[in-house]
N, C-alpha and C. Protein backbone atom coordinates (compact mmCIF):
# COMPACT_ATOMS: atom_id res chain seq x y z
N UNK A 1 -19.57 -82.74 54.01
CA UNK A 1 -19.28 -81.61 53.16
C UNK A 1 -17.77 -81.55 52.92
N UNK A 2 -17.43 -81.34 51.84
CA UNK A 2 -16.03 -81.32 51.44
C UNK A 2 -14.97 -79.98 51.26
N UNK A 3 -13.99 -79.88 51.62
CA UNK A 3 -13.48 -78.75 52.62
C UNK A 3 -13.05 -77.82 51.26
N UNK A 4 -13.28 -76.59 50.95
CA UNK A 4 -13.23 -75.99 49.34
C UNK A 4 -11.22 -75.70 49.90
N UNK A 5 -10.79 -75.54 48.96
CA UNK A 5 -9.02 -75.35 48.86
C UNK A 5 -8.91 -74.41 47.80
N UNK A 6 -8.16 -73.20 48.13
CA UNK A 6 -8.47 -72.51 47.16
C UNK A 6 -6.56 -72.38 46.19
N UNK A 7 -6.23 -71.89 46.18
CA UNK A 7 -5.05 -71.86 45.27
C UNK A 7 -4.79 -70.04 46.01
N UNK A 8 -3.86 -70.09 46.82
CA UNK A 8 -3.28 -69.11 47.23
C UNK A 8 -1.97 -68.92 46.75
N UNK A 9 -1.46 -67.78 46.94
CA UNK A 9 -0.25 -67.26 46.57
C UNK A 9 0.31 -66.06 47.46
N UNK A 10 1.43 -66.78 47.94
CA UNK A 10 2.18 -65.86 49.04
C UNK A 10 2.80 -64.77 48.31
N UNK A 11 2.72 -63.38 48.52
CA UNK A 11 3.62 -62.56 48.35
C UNK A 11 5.14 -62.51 48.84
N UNK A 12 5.38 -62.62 47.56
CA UNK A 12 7.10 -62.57 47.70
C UNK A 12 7.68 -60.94 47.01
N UNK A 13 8.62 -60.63 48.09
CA UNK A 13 9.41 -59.18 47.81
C UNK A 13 9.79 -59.34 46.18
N UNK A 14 9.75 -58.89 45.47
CA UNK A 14 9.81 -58.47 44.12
C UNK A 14 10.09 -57.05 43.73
N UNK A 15 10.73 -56.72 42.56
CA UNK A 15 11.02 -55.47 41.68
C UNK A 15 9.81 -54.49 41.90
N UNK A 16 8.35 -55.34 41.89
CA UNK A 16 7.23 -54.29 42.12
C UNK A 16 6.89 -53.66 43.41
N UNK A 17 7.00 -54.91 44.30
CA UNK A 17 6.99 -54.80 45.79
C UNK A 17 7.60 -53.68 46.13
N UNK A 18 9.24 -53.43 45.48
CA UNK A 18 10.30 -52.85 46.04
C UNK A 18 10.19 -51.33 45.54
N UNK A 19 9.52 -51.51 44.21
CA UNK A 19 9.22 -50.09 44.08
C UNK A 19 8.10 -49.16 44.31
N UNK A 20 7.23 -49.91 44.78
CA UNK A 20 5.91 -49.79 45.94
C UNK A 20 6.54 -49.06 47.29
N UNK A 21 7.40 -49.70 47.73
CA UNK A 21 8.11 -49.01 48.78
C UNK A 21 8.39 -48.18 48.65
N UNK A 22 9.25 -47.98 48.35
CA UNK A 22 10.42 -46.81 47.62
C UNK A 22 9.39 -45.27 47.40
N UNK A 23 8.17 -45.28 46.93
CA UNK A 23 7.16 -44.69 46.72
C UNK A 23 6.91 -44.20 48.09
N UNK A 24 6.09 -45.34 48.72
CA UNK A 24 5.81 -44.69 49.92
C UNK A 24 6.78 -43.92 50.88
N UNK A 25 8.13 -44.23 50.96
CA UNK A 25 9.26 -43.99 51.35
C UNK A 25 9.16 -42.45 51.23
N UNK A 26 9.20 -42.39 49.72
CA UNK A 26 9.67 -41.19 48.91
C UNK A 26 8.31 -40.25 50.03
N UNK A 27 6.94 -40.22 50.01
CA UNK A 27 5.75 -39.79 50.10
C UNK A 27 6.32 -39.55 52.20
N UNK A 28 6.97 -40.23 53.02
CA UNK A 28 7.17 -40.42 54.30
C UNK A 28 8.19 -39.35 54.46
N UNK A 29 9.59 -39.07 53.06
CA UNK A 29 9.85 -38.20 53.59
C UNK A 29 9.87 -37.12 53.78
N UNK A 30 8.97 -37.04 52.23
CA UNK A 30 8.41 -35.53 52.22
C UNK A 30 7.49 -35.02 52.88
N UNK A 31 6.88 -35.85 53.57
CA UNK A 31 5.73 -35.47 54.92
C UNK A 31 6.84 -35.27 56.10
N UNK A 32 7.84 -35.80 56.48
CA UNK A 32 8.79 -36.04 57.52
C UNK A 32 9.48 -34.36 57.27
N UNK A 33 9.94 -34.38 56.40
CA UNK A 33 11.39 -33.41 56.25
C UNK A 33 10.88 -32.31 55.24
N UNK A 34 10.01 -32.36 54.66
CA UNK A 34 9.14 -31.26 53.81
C UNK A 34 10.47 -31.15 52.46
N UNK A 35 11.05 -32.17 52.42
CA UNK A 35 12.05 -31.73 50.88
C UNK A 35 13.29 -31.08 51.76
N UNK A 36 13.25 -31.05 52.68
CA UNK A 36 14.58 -30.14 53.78
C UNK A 36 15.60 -30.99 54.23
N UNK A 37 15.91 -31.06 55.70
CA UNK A 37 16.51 -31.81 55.99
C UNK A 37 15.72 -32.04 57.38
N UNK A 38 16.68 -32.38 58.71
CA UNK A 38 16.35 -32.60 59.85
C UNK A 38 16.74 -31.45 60.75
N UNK A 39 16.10 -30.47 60.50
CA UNK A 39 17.30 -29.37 61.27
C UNK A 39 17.24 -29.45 62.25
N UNK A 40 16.56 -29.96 63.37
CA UNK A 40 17.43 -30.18 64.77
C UNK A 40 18.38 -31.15 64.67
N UNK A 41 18.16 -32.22 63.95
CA UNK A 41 19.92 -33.18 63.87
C UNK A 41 20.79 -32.79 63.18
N UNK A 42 20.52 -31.37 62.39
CA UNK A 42 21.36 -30.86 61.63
C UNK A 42 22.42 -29.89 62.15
N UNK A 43 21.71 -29.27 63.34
CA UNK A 43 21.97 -28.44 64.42
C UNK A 43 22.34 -28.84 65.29
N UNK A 44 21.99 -29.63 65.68
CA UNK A 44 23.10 -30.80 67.36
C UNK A 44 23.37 -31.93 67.08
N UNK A 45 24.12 -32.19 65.96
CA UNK A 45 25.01 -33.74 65.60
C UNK A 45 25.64 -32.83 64.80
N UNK A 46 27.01 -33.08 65.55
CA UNK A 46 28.38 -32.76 64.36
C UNK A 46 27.81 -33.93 63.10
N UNK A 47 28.35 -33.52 62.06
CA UNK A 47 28.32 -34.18 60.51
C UNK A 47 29.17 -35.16 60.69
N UNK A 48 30.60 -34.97 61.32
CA UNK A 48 31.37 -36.17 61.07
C UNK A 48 30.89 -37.42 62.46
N UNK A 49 30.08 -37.31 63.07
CA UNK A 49 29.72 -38.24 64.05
C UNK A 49 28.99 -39.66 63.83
N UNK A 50 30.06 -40.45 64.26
CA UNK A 50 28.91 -42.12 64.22
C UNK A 50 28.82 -42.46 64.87
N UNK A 51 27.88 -43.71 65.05
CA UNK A 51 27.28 -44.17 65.74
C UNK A 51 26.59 -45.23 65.70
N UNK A 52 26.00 -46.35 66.59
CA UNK A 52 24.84 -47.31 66.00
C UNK A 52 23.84 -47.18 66.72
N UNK A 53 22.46 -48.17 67.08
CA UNK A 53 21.39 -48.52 67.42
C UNK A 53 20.95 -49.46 66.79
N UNK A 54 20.25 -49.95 67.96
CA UNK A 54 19.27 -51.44 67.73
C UNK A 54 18.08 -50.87 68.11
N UNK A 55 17.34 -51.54 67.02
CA UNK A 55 15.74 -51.83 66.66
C UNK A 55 15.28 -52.49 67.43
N UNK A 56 14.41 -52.29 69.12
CA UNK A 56 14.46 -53.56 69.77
C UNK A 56 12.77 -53.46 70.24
N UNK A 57 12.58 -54.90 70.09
CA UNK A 57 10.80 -55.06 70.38
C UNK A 57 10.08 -54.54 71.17
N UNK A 58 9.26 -53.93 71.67
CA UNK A 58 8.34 -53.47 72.77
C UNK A 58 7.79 -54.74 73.54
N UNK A 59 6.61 -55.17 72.41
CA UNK A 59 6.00 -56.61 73.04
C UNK A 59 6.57 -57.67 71.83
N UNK A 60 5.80 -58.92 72.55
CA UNK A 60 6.02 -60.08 72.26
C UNK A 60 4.96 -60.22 70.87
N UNK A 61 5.91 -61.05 69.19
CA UNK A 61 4.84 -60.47 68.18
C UNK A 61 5.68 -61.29 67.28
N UNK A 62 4.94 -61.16 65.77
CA UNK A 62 5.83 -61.09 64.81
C UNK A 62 6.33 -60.13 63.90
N UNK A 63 7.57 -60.15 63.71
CA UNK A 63 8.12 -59.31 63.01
C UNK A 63 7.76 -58.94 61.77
N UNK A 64 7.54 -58.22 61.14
CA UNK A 64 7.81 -58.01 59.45
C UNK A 64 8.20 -56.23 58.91
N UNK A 65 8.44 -56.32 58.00
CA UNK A 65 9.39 -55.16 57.18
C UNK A 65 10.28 -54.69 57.54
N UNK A 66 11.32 -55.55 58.12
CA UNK A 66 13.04 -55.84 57.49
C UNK A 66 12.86 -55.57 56.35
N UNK A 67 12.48 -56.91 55.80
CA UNK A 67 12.83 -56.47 54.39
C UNK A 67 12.87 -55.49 53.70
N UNK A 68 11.89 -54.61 54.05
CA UNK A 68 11.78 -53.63 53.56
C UNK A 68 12.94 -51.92 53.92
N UNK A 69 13.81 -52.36 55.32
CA UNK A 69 14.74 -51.47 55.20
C UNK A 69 15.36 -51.10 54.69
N UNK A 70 16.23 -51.86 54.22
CA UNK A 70 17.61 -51.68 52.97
C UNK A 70 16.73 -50.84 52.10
N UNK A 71 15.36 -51.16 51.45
CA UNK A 71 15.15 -50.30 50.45
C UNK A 71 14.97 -48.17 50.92
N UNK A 72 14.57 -48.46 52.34
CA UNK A 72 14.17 -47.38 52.89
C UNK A 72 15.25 -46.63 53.18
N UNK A 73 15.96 -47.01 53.57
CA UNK A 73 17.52 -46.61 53.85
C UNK A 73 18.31 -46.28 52.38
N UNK A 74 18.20 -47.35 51.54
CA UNK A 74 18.74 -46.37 49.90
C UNK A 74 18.09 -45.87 49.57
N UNK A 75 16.77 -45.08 50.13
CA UNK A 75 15.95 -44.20 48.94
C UNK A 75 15.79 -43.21 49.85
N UNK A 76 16.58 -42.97 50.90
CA UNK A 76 16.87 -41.84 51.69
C UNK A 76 18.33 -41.54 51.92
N UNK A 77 18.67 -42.55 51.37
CA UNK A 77 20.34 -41.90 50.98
C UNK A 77 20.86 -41.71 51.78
N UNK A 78 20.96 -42.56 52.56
CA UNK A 78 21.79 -42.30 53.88
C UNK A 78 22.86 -43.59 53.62
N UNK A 79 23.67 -42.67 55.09
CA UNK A 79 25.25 -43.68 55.01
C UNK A 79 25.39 -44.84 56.53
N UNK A 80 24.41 -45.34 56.46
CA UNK A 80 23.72 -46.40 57.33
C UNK A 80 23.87 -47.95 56.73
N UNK A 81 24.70 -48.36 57.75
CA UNK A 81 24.97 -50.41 57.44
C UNK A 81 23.56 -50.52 58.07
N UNK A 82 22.66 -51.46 57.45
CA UNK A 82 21.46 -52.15 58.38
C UNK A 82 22.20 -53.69 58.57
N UNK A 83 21.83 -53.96 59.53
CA UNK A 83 22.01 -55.46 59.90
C UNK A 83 21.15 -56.40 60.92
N UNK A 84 20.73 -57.16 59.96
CA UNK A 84 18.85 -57.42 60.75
C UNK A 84 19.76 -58.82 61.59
N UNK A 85 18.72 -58.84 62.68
CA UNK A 85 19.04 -60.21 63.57
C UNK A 85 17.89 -61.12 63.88
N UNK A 86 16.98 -60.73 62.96
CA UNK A 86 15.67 -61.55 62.64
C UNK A 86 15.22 -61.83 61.30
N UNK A 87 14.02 -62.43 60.65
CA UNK A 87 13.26 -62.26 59.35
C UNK A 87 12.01 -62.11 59.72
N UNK A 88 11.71 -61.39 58.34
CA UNK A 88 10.40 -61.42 58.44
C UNK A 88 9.34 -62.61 58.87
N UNK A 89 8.32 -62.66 59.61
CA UNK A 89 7.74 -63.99 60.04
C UNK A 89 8.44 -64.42 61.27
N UNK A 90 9.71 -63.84 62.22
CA UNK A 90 9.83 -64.85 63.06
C UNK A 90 8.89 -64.11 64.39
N UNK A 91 8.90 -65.23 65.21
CA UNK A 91 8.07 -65.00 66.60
C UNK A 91 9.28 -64.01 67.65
N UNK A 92 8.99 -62.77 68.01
CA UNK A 92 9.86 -62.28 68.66
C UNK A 92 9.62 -62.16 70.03
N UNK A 93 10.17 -61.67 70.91
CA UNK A 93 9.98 -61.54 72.73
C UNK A 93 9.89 -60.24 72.96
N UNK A 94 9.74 -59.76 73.90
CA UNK A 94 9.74 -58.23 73.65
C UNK A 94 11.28 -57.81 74.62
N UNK A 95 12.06 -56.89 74.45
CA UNK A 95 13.29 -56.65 74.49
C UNK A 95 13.91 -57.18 73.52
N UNK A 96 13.65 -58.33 72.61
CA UNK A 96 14.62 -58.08 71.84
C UNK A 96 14.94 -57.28 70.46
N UNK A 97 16.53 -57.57 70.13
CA UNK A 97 17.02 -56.78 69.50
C UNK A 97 16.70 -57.64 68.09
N UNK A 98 15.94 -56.80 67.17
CA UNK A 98 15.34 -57.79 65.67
C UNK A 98 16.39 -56.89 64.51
N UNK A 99 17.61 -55.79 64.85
CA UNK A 99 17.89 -55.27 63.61
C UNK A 99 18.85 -54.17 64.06
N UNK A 100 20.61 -53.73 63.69
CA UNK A 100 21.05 -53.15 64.29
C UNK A 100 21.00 -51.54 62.99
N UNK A 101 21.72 -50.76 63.34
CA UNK A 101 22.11 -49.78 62.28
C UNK A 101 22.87 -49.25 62.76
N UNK A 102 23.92 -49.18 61.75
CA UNK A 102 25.34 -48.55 62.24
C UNK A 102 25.88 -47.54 61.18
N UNK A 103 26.44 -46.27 61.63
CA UNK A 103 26.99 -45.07 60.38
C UNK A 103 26.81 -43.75 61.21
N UNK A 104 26.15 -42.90 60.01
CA UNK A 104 26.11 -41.46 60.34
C UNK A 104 25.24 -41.19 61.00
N UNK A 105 25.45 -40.91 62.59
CA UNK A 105 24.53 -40.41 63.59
C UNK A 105 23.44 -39.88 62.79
N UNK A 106 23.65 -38.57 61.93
CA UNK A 106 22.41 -37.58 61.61
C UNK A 106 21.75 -38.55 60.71
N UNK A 107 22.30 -39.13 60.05
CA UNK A 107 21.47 -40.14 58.30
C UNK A 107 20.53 -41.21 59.89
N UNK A 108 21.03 -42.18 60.81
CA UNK A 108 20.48 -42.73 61.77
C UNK A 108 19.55 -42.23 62.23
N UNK A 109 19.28 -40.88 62.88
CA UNK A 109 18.00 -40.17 63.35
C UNK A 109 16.93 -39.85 62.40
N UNK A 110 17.79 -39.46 60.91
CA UNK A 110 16.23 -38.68 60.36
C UNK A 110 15.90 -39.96 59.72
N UNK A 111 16.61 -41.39 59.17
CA UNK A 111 15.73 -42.33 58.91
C UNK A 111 14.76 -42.90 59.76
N UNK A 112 15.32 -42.36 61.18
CA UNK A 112 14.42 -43.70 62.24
C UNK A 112 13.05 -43.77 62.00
N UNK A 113 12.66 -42.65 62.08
CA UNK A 113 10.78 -42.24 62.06
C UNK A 113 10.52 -43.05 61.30
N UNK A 114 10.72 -43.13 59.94
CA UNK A 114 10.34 -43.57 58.90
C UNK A 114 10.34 -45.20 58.96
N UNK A 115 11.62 -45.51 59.33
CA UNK A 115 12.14 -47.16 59.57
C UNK A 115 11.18 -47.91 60.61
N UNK A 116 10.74 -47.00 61.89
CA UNK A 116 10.30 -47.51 62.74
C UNK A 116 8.94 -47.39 62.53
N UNK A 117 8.43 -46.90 61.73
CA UNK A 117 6.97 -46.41 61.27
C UNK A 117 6.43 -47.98 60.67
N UNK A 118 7.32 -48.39 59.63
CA UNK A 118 7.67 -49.18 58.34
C UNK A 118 7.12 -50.49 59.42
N UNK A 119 7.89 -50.67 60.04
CA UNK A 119 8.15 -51.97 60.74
C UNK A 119 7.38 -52.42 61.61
N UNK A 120 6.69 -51.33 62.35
CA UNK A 120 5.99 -51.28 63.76
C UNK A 120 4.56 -51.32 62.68
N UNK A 121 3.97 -51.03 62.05
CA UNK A 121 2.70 -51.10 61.22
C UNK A 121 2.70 -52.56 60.85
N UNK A 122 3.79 -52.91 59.82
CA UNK A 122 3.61 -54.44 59.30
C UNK A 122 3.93 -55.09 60.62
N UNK A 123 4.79 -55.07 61.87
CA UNK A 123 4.58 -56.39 63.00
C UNK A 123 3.65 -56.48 63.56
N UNK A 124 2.57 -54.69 63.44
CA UNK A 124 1.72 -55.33 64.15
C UNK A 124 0.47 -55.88 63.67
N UNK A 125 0.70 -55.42 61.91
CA UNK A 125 -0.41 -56.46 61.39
C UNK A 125 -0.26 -57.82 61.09
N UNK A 126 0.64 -58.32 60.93
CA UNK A 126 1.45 -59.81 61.36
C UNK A 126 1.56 -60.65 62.02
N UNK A 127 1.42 -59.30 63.41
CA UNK A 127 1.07 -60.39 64.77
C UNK A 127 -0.40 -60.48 65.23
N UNK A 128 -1.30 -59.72 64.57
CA UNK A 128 -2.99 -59.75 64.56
C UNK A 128 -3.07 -61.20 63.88
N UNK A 129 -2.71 -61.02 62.35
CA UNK A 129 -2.93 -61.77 61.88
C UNK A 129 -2.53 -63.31 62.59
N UNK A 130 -1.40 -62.97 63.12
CA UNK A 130 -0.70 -64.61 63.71
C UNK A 130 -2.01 -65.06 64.83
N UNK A 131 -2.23 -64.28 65.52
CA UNK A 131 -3.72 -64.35 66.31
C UNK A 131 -4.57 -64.80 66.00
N UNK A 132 -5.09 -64.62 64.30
CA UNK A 132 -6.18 -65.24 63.81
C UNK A 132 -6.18 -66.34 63.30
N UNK A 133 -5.10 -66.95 63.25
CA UNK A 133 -4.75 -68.08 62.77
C UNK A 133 -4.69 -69.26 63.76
N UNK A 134 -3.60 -68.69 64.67
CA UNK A 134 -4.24 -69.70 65.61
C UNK A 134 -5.15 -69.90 66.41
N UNK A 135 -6.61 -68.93 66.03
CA UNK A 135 -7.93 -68.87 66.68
C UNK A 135 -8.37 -70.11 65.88
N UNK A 136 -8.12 -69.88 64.57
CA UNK A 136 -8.76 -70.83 63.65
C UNK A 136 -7.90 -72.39 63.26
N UNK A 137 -7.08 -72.32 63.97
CA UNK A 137 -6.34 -73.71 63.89
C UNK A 137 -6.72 -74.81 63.89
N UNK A 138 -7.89 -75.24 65.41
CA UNK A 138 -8.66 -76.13 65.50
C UNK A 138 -9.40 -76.62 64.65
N UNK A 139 -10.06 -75.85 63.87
CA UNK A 139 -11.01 -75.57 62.79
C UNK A 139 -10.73 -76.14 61.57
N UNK A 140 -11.91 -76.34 60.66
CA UNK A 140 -11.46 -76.41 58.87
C UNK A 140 -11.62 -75.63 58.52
N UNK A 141 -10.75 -74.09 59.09
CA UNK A 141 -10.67 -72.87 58.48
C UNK A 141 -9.47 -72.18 58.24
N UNK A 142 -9.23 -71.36 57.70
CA UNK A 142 -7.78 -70.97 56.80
C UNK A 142 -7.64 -69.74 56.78
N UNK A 143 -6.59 -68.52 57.32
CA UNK A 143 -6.67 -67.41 56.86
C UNK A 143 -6.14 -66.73 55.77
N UNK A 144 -6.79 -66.42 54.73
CA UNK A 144 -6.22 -66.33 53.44
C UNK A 144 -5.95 -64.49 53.24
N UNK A 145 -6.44 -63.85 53.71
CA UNK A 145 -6.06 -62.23 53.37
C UNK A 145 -6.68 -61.67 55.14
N UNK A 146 -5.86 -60.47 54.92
CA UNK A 146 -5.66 -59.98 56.11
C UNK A 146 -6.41 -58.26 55.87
């Protein structure tokens, strides 16, 4: 029997992708902050205070939606450098550090929820998926959608 091959196509971050985000973003923070702000970080973080933090793994996995910070971070308007120390797809350990953020203490706290929401959903469907793949490795089988 002859092995069927189908014609797949990887999703690549794109203009649509990005404004897919941006959407949900928008929808995270109005569930998060109700259109307000953060008023307990509004209330115990001086305004002029900075600061950084690292994004760092729990367990052992793959990463994904980095990419997707920078967009989450400009569509919450904050005054936050991101600076990733991974990509999407790599194999991570757990302790490590996959992504730093550095700026305005208060813009740092009320994005986190959101950032860490973002990231921790897609690694851990990424790293399921990485699971199923190499279940099926041995095999003449292929995982094509997740």
């Amino acid at each position: 029997m002859e092995r069927m091959v189908r014609d797949f196509q990887q999703i690549e971050w794109d203009a649509q992708l990005e404004d897919d985000c941006r959407q949900i973003v928008r929808l995270a923070v109005r569930e998060d902050l109700d259109r307000g702000q953060d008023w307990t970080t509004v209330s115990l973080v001086p305004s002029d205070c900075r600061g950084a933090a690292e994004l760092v793994v729990r367990q052992k996995g793959i990463v994904a939606g980095l990419v997707a910070a920078e967009t989450i971070l400009c569509e919450v308007d904050g005054a936050v450098r991101w600076i990733p120390h991974a990509s999407d797809g790599n194999e991570v350990e757990a302790g490590q550090a996959v992504a730093r953020v550095e700026g305005s203490v208060r813009d740092i706290l009320t994005t986190e929820r959101i950032l860490l929401n973002v990231v921790s959903r897609l690694s851990g469907i990424a790293t399921e998926t990485h699971t199923y793949v190499r279940q099926v490795d041995a095999f003449k089988a292929e995982i094509y959608d997740t």
